[in-house]
C-alpha atoms as a PDB file:
ATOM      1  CA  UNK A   1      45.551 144.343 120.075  1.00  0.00           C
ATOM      2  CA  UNK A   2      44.995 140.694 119.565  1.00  0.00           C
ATOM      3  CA  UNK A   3      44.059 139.076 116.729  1.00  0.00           C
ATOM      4  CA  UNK A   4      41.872 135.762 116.718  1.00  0.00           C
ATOM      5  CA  UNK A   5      41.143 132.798 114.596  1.00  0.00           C
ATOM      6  CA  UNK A   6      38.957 130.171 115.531  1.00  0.00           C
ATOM      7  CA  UNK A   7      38.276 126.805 113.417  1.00  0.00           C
ATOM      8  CA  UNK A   8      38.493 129.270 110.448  1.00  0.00           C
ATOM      9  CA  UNK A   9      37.525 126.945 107.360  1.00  0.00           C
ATOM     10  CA  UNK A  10      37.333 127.309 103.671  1.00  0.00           C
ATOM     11  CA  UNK A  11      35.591 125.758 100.938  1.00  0.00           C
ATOM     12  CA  UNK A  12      36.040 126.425  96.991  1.00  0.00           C
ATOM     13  CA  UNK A  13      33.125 124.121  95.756  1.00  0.00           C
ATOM     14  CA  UNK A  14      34.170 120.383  96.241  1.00  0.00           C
ATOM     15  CA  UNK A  15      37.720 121.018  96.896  1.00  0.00           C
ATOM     16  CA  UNK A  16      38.782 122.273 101.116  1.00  0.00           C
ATOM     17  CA  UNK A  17      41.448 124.898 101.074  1.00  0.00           C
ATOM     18  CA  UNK A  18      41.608 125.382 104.714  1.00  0.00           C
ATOM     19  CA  UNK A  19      40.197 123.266 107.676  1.00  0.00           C
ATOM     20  CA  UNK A  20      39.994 124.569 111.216  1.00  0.00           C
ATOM     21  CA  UNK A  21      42.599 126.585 111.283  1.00  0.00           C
ATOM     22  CA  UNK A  22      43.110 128.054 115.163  1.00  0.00           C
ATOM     23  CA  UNK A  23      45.768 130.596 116.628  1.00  0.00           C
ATOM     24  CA  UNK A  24      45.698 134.043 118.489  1.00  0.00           C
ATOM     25  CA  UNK A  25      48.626 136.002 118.223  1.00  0.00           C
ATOM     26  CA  UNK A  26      48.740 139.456 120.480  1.00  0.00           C
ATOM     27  CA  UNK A  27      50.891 142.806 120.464  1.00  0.00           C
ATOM     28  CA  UNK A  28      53.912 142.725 119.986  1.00  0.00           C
ATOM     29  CA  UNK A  29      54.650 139.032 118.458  1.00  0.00           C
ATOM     30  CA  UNK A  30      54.835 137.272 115.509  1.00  0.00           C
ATOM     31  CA  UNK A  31      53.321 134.184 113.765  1.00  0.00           C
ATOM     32  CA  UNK A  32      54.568 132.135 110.428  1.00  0.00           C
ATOM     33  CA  UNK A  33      51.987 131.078 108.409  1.00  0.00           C
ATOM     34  CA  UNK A  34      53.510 127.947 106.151  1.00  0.00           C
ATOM     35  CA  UNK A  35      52.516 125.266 103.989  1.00  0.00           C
ATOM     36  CA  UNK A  36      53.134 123.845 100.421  1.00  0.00           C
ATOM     37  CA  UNK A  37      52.074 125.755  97.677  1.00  0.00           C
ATOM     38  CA  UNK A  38      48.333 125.808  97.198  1.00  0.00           C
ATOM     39  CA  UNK A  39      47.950 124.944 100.834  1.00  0.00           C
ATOM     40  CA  UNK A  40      46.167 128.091 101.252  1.00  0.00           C
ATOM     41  CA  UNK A  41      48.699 130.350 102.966  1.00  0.00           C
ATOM     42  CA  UNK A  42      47.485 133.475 101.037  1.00  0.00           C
ATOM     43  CA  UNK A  43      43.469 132.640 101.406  1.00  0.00           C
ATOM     44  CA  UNK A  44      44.229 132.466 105.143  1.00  0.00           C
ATOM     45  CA  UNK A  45      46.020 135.979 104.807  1.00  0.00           C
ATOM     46  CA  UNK A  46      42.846 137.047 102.497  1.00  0.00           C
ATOM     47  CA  UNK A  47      40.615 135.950 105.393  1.00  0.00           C
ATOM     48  CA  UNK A  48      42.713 137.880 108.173  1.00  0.00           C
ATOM     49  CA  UNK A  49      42.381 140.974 106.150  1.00  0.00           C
ATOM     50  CA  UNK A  50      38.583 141.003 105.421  1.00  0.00           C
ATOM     51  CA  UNK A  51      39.091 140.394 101.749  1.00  0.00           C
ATOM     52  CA  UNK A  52      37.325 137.214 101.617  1.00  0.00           C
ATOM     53  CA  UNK A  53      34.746 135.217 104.191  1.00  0.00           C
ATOM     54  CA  UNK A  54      35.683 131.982 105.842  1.00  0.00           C
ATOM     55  CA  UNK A  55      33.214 129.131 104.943  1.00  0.00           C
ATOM     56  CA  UNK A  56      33.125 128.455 108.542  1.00  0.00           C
ATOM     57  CA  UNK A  57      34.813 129.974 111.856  1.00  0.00           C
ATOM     58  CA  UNK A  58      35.807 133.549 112.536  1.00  0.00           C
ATOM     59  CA  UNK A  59      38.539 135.989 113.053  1.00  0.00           C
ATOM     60  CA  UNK A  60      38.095 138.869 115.724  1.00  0.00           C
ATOM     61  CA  UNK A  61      40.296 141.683 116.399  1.00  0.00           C
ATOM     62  CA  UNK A  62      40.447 142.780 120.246  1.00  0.00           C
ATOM     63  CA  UNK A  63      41.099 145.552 122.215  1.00  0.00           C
ATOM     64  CA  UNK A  64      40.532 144.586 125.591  1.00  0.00           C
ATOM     65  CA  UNK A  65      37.565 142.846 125.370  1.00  0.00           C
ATOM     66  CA  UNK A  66      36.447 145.085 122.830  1.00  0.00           C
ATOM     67  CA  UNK A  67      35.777 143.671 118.661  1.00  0.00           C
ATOM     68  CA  UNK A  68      36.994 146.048 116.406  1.00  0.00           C
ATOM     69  CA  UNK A  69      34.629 147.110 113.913  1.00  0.00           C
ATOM     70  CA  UNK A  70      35.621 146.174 110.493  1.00  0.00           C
ATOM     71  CA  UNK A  71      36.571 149.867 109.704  1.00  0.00           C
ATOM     72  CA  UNK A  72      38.677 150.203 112.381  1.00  0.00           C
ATOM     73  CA  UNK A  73      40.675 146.723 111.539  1.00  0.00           C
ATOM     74  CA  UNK A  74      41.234 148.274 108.151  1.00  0.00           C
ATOM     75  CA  UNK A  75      42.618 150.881 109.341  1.00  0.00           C
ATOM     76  CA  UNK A  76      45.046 148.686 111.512  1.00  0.00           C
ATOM     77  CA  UNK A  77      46.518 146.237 109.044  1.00  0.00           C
ATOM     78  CA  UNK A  78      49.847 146.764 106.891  1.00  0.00           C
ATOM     79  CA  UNK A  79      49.856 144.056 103.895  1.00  0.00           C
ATOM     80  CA  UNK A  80      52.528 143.320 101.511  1.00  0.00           C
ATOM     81  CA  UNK A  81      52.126 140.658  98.853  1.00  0.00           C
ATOM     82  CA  UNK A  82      52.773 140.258  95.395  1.00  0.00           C
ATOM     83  CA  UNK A  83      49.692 140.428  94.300  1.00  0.00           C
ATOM     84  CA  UNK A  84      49.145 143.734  95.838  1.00  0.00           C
ATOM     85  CA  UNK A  85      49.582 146.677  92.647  1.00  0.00           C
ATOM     86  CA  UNK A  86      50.895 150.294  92.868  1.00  0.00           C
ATOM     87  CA  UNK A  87      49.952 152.975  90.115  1.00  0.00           C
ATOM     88  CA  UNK A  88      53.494 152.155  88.260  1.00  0.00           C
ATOM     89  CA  UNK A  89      52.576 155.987  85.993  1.00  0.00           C
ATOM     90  CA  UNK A  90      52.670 157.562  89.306  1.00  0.00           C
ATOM     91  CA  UNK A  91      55.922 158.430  91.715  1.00  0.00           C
ATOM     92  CA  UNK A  92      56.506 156.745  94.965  1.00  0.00           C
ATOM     93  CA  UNK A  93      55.426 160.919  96.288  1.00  0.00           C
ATOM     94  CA  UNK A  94      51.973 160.437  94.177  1.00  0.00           C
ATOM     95  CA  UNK A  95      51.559 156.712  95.302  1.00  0.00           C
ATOM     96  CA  UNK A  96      51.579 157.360  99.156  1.00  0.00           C
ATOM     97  CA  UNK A  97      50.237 160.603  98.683  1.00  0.00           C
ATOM     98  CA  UNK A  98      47.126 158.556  97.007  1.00  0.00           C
ATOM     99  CA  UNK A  99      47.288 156.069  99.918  1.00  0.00           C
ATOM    100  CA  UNK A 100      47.267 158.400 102.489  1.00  0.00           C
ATOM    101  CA  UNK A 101      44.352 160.672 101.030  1.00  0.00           C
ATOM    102  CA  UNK A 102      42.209 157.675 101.058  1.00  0.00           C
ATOM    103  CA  UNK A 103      42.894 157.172 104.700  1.00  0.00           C
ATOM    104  CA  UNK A 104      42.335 160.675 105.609  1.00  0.00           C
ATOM    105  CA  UNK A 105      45.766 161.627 106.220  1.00  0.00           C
ATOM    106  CA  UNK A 106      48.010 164.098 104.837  1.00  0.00           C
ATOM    107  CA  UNK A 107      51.412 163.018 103.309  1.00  0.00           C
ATOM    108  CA  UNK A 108      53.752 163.360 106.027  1.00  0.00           C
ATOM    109  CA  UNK A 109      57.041 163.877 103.854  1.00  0.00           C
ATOM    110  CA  UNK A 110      59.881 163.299 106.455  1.00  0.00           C
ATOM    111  CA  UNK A 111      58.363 160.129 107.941  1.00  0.00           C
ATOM    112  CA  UNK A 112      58.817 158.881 103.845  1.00  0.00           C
ATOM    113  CA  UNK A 113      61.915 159.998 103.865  1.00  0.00           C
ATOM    114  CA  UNK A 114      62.425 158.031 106.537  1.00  0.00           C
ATOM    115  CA  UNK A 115      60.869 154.673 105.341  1.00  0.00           C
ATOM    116  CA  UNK A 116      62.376 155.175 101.291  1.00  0.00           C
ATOM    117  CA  UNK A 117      65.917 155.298 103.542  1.00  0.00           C
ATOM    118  CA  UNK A 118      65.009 152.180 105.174  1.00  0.00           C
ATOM    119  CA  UNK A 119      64.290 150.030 102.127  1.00  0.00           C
ATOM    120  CA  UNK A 120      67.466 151.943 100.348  1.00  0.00           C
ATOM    121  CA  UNK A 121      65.164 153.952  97.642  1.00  0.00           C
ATOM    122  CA  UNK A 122      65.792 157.476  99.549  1.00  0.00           C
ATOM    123  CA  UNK A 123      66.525 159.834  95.696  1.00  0.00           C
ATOM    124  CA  UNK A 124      64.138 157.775  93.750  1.00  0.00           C
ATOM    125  CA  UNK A 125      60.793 158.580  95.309  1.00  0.00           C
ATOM    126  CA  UNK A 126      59.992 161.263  92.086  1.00  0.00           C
ATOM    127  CA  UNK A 127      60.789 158.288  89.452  1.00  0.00           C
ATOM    128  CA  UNK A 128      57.857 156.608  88.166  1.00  0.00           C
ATOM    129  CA  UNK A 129      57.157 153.238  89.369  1.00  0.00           C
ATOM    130  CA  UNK A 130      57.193 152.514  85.876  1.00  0.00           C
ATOM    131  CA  UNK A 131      61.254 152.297  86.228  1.00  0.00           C
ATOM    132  CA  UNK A 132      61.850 150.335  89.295  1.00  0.00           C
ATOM    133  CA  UNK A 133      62.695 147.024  89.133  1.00  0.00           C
ATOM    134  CA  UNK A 134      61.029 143.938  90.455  1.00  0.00           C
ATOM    135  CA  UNK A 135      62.976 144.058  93.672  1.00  0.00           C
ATOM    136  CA  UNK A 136      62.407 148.069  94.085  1.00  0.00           C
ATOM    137  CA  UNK A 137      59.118 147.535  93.590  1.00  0.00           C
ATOM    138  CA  UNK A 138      58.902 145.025  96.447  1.00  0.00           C
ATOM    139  CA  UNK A 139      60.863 147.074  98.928  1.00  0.00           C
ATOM    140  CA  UNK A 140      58.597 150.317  98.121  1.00  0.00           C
ATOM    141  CA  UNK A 141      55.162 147.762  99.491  1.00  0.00           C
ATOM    142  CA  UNK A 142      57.285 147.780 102.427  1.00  0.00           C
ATOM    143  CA  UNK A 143      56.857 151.597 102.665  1.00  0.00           C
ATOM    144  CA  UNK A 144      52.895 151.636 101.774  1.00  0.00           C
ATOM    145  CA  UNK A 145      52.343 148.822 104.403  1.00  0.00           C
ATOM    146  CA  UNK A 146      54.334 150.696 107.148  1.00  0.00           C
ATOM    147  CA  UNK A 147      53.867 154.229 106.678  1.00  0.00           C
ATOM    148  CA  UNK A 148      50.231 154.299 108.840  1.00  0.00           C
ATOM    149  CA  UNK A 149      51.694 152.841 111.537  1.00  0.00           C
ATOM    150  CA  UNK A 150      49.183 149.761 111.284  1.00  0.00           C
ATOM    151  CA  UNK A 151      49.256 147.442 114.722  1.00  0.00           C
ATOM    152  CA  UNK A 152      49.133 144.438 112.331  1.00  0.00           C
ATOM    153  CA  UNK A 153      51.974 143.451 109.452  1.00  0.00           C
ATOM    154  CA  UNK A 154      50.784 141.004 107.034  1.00  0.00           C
ATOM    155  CA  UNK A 155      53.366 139.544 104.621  1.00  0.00           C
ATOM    156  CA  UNK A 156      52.360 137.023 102.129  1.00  0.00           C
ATOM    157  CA  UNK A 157      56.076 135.664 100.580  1.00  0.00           C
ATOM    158  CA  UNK A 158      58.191 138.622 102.377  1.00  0.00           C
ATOM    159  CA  UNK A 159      61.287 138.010  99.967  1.00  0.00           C
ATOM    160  CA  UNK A 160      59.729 137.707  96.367  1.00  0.00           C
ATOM    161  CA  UNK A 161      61.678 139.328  93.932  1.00  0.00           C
ATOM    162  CA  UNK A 162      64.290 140.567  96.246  1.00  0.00           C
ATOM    163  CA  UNK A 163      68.201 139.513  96.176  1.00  0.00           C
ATOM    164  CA  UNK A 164      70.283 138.868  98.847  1.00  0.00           C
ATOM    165  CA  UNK A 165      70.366 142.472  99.769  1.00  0.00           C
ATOM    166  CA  UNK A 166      67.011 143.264  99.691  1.00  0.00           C
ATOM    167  CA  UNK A 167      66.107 140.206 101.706  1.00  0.00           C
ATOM    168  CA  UNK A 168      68.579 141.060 104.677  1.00  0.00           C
ATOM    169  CA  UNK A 169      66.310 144.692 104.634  1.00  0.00           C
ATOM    170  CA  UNK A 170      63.158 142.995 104.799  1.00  0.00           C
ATOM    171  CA  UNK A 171      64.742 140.552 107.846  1.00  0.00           C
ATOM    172  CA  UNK A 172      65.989 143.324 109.532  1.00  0.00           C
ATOM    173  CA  UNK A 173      62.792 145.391 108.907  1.00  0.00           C
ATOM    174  CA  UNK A 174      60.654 141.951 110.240  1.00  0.00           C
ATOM    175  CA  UNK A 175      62.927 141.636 113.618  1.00  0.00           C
ATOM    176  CA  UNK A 176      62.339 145.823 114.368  1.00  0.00           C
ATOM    177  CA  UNK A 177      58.293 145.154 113.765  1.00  0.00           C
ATOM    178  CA  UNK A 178      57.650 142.914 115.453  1.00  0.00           C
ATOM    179  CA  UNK A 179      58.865 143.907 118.545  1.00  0.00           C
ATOM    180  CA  UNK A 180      56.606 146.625 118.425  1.00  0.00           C
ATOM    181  CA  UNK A 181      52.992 145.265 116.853  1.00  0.00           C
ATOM    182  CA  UNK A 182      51.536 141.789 115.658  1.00  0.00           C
ATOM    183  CA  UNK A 183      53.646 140.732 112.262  1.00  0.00           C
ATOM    184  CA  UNK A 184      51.848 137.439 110.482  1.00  0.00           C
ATOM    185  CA  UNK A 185      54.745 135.766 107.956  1.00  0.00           C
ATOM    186  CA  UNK A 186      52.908 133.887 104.792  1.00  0.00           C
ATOM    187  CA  UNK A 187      56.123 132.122 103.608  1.00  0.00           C
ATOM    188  CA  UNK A 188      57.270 127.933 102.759  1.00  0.00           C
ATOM    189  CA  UNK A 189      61.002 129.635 102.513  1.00  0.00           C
ATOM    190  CA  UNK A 190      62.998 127.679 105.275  1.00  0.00           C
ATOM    191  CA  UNK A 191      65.460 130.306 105.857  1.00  0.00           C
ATOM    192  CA  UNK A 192      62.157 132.465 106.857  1.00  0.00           C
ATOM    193  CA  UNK A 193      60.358 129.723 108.982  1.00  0.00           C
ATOM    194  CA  UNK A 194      61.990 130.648 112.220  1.00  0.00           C
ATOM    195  CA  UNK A 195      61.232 134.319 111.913  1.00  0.00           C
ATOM    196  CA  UNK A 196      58.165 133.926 113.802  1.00  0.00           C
ATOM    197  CA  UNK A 197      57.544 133.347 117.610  1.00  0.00           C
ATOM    198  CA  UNK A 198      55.164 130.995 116.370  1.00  0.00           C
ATOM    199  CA  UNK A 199      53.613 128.547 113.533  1.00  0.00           C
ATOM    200  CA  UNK A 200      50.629 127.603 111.810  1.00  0.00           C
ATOM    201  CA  UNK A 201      50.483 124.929 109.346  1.00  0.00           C
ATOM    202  CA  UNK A 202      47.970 125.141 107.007  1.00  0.00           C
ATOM    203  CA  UNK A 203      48.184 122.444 104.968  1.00  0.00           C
ATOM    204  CA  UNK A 204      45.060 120.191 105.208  1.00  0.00           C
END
């Protein structure tokens, strides 16, 4: 797959959030998106995920030379932010249960199993989200966002909430991924700059 953005633009009124931005980034690599705060890291990511329009400019998903139709990018793309919710009355079982009922699938219980062990929250997935902390709670987006096997990772400020611990999970979860499928890195950390094999600076 390759992924496409071309003089991708946005407007809020008077004020310019982003101003032909351009990059392609293909499977498997990965690209850093940075810039100050308020630059407009996480309307770029918005943009890349079909959550909100450019004013101007495009992004295209490829297969070949084939554009993927918007339903099939959706089903393509794993995000993680922190603006992203879970149903924190419901179980990490009942969340991606949920999640993969309203992509068609069936829970497949040992490849969770196999994701909760990876973010080290394998004997918690019957608590309610309720009792996680902010940190858990990070590390179990990791889960949603992987467990479809999307060809695009999308991670708007990778680290938030997580200690040292957590972080070296998500790093080590980043440098796996992305040897395997596109991975796009929303982050102004500098210990996370150099995770990509590229960069895009959005700040106007």
């Amino acid at each position: 797959m390759r992924l496409v953005a071309e003089n991708v633009s946005k407007r809020f009124r008077h004020r310019i959030v982003l101003r032909n931005i351009n990059f392609e980034a293909s499977s498997p690599s990965s690209l850093v998106i940075t810039g100050a705060n308020g630059s407009g890291k996480t309307t770029l990511v918005r943009i890349i995920c079909g959550l909100m329009s450019p004013s101007q400019g495009k992004v295209s998903f490829l297969e070949g030379e084939r554009t993927l139709t918007p339903e099939e990018i959706q089903a393509q793309i794993g995000l993680v932010g922190p603006y992203l919710q879970l149903y924190r009355d419901l179980s990490a079982w009942e969340n991606l249960n949920f999640l993969a009922a309203a992509r068609g699938k069936k829970l497949d219980r040992q490849r969770l199993i196999d994701l909760l062990t990876m973010v080290g929250l394998k004997g918690r997935e019957a608590d309610p989200l309720k009792a996680y902390s902010s940190g858990m709670l990070q590390r179990i987006k990791y889960v949603a966002a992987l467990y479809h096997n999307p060809e695009l990772l999308i991670l708007d400020e990778p680290t938030s909430n997580l200690d040292d611990k957590g972080k070296q999970i998500v790093y080590k979860i980043i440098e796996e991924q992305k040897r395997q499928r596109i991975v796009i890195i929303a982050t102004n950390e500098s210990d996370e700059l150099n995770l990509g094999d590229a960069r895009v600076d959005v700040t106007c």
